[in-house]
PDB file of N, CA and C in Angstrom:
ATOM      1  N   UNK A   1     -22.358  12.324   0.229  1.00  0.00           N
ATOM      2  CA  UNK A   1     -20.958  12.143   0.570  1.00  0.00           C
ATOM      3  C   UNK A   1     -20.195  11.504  -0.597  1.00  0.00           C
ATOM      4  N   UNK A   2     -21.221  10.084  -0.997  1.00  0.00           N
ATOM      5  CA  UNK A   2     -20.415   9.759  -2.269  1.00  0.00           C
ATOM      6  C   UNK A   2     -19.882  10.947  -3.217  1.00  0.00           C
ATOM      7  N   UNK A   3     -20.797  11.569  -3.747  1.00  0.00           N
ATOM      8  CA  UNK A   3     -20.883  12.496  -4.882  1.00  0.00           C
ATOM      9  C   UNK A   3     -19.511  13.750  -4.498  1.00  0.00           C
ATOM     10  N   UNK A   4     -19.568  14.021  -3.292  1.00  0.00           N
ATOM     11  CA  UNK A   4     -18.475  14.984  -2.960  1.00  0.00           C
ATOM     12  C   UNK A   4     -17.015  14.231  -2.698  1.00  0.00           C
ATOM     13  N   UNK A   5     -16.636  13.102  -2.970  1.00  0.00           N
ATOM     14  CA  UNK A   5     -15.500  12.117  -2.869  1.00  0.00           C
ATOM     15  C   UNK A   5     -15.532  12.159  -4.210  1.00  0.00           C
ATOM     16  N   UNK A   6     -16.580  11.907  -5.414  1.00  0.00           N
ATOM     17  CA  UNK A   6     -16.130  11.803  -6.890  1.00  0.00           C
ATOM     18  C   UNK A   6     -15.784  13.103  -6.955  1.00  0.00           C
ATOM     19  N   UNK A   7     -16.398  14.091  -6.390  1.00  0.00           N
ATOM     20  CA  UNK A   7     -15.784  15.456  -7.026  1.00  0.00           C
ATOM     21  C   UNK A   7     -14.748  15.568  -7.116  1.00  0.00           C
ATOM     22  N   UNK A   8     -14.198  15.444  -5.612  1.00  0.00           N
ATOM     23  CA  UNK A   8     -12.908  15.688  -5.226  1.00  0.00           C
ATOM     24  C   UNK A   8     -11.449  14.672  -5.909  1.00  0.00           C
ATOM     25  N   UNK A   9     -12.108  14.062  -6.638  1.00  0.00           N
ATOM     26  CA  UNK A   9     -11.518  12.714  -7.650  1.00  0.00           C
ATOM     27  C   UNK A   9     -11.008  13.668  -8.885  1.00  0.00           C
ATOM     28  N   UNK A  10     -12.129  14.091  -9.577  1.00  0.00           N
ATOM     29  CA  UNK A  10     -12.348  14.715 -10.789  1.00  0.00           C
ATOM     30  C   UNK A  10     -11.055  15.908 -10.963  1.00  0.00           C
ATOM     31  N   UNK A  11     -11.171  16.616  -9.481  1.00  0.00           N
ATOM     32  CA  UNK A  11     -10.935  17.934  -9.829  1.00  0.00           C
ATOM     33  C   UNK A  11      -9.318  17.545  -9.709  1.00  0.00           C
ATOM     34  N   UNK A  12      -8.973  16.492  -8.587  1.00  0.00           N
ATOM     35  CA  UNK A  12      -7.440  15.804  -8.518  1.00  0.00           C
ATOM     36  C   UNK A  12      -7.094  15.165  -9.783  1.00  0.00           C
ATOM     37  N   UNK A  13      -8.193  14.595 -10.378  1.00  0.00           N
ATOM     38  CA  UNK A  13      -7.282  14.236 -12.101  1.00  0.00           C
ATOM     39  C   UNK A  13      -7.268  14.911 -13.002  1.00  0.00           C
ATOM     40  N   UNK A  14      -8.248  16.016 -12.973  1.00  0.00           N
ATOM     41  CA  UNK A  14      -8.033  17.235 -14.007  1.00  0.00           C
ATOM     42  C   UNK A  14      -6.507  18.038 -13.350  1.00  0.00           C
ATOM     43  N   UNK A  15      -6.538  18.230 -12.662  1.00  0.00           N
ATOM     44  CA  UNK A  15      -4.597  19.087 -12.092  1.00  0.00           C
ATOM     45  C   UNK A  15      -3.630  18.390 -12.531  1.00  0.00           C
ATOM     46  N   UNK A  16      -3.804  16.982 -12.036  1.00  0.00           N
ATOM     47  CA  UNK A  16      -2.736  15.984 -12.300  1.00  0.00           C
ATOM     48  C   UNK A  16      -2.602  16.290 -13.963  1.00  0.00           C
ATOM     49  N   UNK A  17      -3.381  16.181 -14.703  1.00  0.00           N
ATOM     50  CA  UNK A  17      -3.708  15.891 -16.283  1.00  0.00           C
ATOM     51  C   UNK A  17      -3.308  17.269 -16.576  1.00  0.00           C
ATOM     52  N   UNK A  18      -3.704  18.094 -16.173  1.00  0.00           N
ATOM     53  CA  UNK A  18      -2.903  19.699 -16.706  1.00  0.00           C
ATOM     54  C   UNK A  18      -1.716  19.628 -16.272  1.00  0.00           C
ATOM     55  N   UNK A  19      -1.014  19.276 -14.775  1.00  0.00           N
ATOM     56  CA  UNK A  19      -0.035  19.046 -14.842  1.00  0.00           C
ATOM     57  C   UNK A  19       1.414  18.602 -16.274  1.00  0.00           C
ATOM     58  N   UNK A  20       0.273  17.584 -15.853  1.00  0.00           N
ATOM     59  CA  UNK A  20       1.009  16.290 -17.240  1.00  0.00           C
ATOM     60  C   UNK A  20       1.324  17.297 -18.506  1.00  0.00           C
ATOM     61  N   UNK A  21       0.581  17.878 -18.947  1.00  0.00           N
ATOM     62  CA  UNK A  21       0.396  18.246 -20.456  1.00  0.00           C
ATOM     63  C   UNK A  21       1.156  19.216 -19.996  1.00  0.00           C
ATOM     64  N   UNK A  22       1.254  20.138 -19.163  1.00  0.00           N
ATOM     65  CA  UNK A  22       1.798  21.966 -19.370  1.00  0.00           C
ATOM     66  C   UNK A  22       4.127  21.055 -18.815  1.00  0.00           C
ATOM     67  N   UNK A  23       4.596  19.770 -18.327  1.00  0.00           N
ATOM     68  CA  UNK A  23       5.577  19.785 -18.727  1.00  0.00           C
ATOM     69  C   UNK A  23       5.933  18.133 -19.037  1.00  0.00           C
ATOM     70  N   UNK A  24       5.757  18.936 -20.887  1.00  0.00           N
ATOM     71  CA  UNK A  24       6.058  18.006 -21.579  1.00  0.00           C
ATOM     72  C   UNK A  24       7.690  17.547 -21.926  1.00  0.00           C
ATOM     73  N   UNK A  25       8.372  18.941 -21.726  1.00  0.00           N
ATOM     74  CA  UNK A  25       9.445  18.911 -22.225  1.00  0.00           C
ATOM     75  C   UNK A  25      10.891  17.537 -21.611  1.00  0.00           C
ATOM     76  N   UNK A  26      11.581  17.558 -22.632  1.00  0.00           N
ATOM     77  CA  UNK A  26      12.545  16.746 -22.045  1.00  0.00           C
ATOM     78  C   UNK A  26      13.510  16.947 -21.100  1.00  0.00           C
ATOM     79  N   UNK A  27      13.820  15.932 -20.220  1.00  0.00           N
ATOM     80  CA  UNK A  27      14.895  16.425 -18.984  1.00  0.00           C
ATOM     81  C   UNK A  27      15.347  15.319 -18.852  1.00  0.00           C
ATOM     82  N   UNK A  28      17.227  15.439 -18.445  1.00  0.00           N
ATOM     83  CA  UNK A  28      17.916  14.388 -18.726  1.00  0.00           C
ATOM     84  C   UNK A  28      18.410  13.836 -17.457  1.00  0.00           C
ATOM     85  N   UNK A  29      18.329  12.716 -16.914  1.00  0.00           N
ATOM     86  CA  UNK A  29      18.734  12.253 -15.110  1.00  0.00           C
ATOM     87  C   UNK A  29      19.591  11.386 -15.507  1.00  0.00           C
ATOM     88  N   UNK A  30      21.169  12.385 -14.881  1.00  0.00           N
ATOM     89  CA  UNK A  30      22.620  11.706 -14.787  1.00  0.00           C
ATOM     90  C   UNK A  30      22.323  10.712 -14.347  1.00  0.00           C
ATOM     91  N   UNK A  31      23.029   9.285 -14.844  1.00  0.00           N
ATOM     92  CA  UNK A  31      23.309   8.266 -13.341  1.00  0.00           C
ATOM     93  C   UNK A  31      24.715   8.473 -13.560  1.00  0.00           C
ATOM     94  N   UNK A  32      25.199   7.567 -12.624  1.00  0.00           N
ATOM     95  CA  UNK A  32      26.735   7.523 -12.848  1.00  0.00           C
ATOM     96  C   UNK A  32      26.876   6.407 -13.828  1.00  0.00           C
ATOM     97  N   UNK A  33      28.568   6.866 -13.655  1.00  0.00           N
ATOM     98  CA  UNK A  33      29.424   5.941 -14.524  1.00  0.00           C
ATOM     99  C   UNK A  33      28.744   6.573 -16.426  1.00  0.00           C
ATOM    100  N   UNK A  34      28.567   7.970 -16.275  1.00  0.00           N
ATOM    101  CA  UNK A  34      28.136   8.411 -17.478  1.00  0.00           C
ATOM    102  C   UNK A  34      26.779   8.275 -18.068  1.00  0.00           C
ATOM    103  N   UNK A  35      25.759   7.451 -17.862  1.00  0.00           N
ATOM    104  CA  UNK A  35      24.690   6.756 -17.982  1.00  0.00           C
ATOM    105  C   UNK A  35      23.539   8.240 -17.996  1.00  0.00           C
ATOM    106  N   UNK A  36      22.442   8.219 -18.653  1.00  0.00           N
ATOM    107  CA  UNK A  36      21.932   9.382 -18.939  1.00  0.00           C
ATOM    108  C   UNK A  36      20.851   8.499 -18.924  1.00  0.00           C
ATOM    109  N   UNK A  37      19.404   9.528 -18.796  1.00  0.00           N
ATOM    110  CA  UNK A  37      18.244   8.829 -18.947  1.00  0.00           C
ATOM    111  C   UNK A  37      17.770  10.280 -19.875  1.00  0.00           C
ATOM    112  N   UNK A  38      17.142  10.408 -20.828  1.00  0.00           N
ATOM    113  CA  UNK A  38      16.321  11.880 -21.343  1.00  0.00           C
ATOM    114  C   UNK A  38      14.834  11.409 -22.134  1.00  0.00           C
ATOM    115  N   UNK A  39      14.055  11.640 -21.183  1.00  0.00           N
ATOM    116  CA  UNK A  39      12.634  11.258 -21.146  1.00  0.00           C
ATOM    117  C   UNK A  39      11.719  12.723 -20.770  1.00  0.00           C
ATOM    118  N   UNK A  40      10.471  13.040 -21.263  1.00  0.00           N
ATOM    119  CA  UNK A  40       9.799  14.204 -20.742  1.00  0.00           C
ATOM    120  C   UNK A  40       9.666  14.085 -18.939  1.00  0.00           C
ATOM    121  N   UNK A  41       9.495  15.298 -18.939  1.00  0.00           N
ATOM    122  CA  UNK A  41       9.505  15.220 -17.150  1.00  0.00           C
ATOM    123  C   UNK A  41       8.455  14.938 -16.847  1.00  0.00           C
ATOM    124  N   UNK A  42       7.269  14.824 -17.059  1.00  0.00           N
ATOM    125  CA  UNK A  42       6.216  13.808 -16.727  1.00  0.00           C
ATOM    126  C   UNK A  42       6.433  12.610 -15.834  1.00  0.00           C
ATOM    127  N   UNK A  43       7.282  11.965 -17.327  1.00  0.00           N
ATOM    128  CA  UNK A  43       7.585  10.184 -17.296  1.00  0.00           C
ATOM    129  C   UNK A  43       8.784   9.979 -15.854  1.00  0.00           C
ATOM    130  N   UNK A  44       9.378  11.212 -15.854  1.00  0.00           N
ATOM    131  CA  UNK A  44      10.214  10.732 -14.784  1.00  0.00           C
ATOM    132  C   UNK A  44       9.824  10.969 -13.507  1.00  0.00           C
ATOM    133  N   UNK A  45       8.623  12.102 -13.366  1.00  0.00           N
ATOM    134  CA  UNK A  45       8.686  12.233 -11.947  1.00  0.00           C
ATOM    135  C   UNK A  45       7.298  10.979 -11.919  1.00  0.00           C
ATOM    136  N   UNK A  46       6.715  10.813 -12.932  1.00  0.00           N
ATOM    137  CA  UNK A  46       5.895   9.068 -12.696  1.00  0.00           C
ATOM    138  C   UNK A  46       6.428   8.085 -11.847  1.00  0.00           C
ATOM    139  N   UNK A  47       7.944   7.683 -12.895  1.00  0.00           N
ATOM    140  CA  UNK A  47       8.617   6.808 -12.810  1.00  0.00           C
ATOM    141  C   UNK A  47       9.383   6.795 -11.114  1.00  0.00           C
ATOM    142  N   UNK A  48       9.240   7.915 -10.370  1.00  0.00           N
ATOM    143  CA  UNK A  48       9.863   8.082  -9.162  1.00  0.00           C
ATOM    144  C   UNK A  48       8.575   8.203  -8.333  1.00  0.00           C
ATOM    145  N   UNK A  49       7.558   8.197  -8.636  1.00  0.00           N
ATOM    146  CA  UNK A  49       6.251   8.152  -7.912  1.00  0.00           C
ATOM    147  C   UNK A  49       6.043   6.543  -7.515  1.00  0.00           C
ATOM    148  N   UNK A  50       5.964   5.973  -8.553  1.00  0.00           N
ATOM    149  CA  UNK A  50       5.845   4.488  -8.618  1.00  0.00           C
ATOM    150  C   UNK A  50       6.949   3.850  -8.289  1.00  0.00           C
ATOM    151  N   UNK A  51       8.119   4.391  -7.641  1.00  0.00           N
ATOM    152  CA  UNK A  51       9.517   3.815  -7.526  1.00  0.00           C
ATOM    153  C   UNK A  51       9.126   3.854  -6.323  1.00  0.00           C
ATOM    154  N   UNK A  52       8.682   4.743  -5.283  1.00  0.00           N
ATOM    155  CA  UNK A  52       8.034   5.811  -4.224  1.00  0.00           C
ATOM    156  C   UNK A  52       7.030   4.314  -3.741  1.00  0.00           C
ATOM    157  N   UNK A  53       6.206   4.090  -4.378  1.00  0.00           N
ATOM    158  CA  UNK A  53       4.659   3.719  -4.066  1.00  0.00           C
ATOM    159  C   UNK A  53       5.082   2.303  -3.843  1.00  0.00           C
ATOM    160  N   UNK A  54       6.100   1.044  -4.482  1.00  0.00           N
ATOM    161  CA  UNK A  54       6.554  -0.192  -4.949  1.00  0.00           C
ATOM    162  C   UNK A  54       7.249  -0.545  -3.407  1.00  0.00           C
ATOM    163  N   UNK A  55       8.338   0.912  -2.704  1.00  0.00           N
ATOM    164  CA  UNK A  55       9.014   0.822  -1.838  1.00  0.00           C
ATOM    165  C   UNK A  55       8.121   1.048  -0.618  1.00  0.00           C
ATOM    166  N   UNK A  56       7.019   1.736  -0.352  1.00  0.00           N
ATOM    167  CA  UNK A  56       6.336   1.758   0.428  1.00  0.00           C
ATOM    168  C   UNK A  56       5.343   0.533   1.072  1.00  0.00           C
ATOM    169  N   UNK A  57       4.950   0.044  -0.442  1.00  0.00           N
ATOM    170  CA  UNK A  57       3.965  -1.272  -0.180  1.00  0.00           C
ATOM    171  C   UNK A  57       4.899  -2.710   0.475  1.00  0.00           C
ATOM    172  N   UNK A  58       6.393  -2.409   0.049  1.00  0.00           N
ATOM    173  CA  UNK A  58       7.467  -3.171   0.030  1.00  0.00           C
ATOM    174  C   UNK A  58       7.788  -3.579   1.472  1.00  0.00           C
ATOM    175  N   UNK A  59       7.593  -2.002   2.117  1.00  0.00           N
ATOM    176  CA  UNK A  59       8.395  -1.800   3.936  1.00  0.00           C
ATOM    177  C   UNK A  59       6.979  -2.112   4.324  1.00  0.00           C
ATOM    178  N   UNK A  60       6.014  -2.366   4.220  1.00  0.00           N
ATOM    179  CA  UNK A  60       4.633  -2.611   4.723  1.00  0.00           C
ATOM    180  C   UNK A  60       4.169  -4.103   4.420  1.00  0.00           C
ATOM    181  N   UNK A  61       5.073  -4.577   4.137  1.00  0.00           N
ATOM    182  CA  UNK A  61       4.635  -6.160   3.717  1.00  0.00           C
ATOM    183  C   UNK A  61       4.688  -7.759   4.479  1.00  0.00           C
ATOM    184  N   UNK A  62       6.100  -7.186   5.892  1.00  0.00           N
ATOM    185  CA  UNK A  62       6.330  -7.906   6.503  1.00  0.00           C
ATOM    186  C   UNK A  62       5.762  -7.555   7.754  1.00  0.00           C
ATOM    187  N   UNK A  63       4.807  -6.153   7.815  1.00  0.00           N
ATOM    188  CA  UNK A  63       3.909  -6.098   9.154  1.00  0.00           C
ATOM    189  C   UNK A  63       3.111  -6.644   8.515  1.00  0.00           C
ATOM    190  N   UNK A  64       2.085  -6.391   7.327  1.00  0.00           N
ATOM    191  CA  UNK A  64       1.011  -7.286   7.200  1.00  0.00           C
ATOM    192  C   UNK A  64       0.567  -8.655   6.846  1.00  0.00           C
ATOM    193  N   UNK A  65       1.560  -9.252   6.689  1.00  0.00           N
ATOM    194  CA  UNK A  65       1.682 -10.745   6.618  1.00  0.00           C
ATOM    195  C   UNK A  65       1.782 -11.020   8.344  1.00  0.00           C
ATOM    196  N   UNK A  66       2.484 -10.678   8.947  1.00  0.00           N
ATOM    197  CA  UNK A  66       2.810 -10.213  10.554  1.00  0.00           C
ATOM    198  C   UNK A  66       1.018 -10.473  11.290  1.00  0.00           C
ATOM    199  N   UNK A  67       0.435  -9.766  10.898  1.00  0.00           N
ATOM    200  CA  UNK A  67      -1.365  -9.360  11.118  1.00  0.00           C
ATOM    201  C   UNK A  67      -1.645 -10.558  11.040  1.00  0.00           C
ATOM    202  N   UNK A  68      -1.738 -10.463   9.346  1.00  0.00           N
ATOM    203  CA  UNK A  68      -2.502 -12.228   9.001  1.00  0.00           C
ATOM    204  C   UNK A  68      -2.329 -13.393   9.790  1.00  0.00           C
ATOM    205  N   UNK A  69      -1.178 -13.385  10.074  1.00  0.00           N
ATOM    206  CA  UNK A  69      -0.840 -14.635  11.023  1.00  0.00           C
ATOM    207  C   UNK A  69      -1.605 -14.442  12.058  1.00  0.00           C
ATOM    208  N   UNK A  70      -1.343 -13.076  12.827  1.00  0.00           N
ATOM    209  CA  UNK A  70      -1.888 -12.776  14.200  1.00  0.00           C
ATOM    210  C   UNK A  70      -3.522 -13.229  14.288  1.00  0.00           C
ATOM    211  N   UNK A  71      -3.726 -13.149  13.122  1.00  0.00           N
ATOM    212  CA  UNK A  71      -5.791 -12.929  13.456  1.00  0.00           C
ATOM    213  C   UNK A  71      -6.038 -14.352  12.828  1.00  0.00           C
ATOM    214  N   UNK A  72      -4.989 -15.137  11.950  1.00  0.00           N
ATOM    215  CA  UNK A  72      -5.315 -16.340  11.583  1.00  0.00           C
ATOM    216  C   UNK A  72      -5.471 -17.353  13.107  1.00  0.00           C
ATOM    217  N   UNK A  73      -4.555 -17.088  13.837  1.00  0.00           N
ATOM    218  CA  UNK A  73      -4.048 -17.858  15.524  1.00  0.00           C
ATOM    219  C   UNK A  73      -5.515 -17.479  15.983  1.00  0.00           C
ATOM    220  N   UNK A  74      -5.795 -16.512  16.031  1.00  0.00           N
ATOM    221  CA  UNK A  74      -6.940 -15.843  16.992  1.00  0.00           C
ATOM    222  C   UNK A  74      -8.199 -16.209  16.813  1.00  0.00           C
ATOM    223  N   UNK A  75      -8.132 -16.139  15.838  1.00  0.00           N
ATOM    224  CA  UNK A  75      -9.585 -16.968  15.289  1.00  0.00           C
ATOM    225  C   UNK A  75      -9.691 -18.907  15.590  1.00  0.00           C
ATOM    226  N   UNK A  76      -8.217 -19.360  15.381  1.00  0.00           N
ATOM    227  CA  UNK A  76      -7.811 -20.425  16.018  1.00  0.00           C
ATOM    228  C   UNK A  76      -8.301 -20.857  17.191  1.00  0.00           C
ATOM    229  N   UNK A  77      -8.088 -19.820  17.913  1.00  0.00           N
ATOM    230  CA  UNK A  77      -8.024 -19.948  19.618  1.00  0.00           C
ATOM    231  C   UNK A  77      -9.571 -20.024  19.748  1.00  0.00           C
ATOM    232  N   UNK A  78     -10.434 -18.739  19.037  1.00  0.00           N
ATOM    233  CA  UNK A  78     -11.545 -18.353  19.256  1.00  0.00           C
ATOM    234  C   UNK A  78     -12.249 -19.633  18.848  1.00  0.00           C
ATOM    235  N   UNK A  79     -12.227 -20.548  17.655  1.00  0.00           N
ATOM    236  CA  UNK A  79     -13.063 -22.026  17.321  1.00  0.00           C
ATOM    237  C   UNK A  79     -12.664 -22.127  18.978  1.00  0.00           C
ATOM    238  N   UNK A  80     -11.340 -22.610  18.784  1.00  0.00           N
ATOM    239  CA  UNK A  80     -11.613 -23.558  20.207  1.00  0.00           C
ATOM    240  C   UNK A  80     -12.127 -23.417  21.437  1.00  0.00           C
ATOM    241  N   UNK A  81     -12.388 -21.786  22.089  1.00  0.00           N
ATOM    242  CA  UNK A  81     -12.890 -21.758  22.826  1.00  0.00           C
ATOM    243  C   UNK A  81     -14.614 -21.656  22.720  1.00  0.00           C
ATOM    244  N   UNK A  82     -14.858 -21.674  21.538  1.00  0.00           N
ATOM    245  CA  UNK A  82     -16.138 -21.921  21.196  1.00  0.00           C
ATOM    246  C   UNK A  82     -16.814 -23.162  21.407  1.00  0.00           C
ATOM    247  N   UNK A  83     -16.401 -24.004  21.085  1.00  0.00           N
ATOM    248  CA  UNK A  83     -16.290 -25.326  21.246  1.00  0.00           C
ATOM    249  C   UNK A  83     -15.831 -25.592  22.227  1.00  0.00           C
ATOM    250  N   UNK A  84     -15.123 -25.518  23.375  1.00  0.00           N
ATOM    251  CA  UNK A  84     -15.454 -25.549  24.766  1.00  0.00           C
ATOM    252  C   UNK A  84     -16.491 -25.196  25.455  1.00  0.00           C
ATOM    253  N   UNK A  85     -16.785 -24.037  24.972  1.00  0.00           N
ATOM    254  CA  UNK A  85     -17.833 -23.509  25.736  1.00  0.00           C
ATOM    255  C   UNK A  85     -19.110 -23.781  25.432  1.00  0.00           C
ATOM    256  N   UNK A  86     -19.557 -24.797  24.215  1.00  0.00           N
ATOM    257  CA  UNK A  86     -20.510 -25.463  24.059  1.00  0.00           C
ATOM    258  C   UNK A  86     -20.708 -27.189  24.732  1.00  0.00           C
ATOM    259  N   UNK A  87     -19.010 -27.334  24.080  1.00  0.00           N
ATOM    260  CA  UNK A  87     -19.336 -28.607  25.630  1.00  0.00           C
ATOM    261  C   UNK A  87     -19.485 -28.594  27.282  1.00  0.00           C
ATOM    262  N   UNK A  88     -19.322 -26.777  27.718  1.00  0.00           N
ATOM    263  CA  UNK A  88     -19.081 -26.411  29.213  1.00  0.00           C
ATOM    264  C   UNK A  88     -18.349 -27.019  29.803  1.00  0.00           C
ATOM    265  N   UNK A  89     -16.817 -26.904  28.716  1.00  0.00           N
ATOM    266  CA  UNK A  89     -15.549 -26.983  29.498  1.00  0.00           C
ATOM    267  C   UNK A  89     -15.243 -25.363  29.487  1.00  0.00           C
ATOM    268  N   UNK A  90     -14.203 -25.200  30.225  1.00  0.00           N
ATOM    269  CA  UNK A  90     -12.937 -24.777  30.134  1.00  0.00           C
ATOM    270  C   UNK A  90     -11.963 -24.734  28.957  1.00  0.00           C
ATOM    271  N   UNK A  91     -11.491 -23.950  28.060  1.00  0.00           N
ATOM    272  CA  UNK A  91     -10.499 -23.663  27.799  1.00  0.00           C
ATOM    273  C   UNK A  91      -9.438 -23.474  28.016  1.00  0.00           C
ATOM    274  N   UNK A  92      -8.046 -24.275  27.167  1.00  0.00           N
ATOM    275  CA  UNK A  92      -6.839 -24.221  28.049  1.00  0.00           C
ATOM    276  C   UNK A  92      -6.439 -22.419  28.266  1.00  0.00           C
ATOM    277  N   UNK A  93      -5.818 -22.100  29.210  1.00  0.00           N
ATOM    278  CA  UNK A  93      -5.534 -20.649  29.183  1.00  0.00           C
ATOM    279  C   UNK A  93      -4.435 -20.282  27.759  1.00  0.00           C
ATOM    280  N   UNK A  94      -4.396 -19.577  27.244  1.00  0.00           N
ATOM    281  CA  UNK A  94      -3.772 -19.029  25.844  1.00  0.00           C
ATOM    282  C   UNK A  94      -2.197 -18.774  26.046  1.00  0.00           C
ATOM    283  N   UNK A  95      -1.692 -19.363  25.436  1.00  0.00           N
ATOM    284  CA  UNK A  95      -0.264 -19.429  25.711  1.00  0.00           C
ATOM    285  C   UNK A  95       0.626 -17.727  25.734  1.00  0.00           C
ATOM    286  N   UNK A  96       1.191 -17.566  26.687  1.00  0.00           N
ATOM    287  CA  UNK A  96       1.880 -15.902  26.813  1.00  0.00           C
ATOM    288  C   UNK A  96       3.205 -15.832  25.675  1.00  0.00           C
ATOM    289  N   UNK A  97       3.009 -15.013  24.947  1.00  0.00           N
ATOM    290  CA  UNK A  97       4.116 -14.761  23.923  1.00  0.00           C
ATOM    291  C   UNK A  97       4.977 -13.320  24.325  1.00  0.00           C
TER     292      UNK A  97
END
């Protein structure tokens, strides 16, 4: 299974990499207010991949900090009811959110 995941690696960075090389040429992205960018088209559709990838990890950052908290509490709860249940108490019931 490993070996067929590197394949499938190989053969995705050899395309990407022919990609790359077959458009080298330059292409120019208006902004406004006159502003020009003229870089090979490679670099720009990179540069909008990683613009892409920055904004994604970005909108995904305040659920997973969100998590951390959640399983940091839980594990909280879980010592303590551990430790109840070695002294054979009771645990307080878990507060409803």
């Amino acid at each position: 299974m490993r070996i067929l995941i590197w394949l499938i690696r190989i053969v995705l960075f050899a395309l990407f990499l022919i990609l790359a090389v077959a458009n080298t040429q330059d292409a120019t992205l208006n902004f406004t207010a006159g502003m020009a960018w003229e870089a090979p088209l490679i670099l720009i559709g990179f540069a909008f991949f990683a613009a892409g990838l920055l904004a994604g990890l970005l909108l995904t950052l305040p659920t997973s900090i969100r998590r951390r908290f959640e399983i940091a509490r839980l594990k909280r709860e879980l010592a303590v009811a551990q430790q109840a249940r070695d002294k054979d108490e009771l645990p307080p019931p878990p507060p409803f959110i």
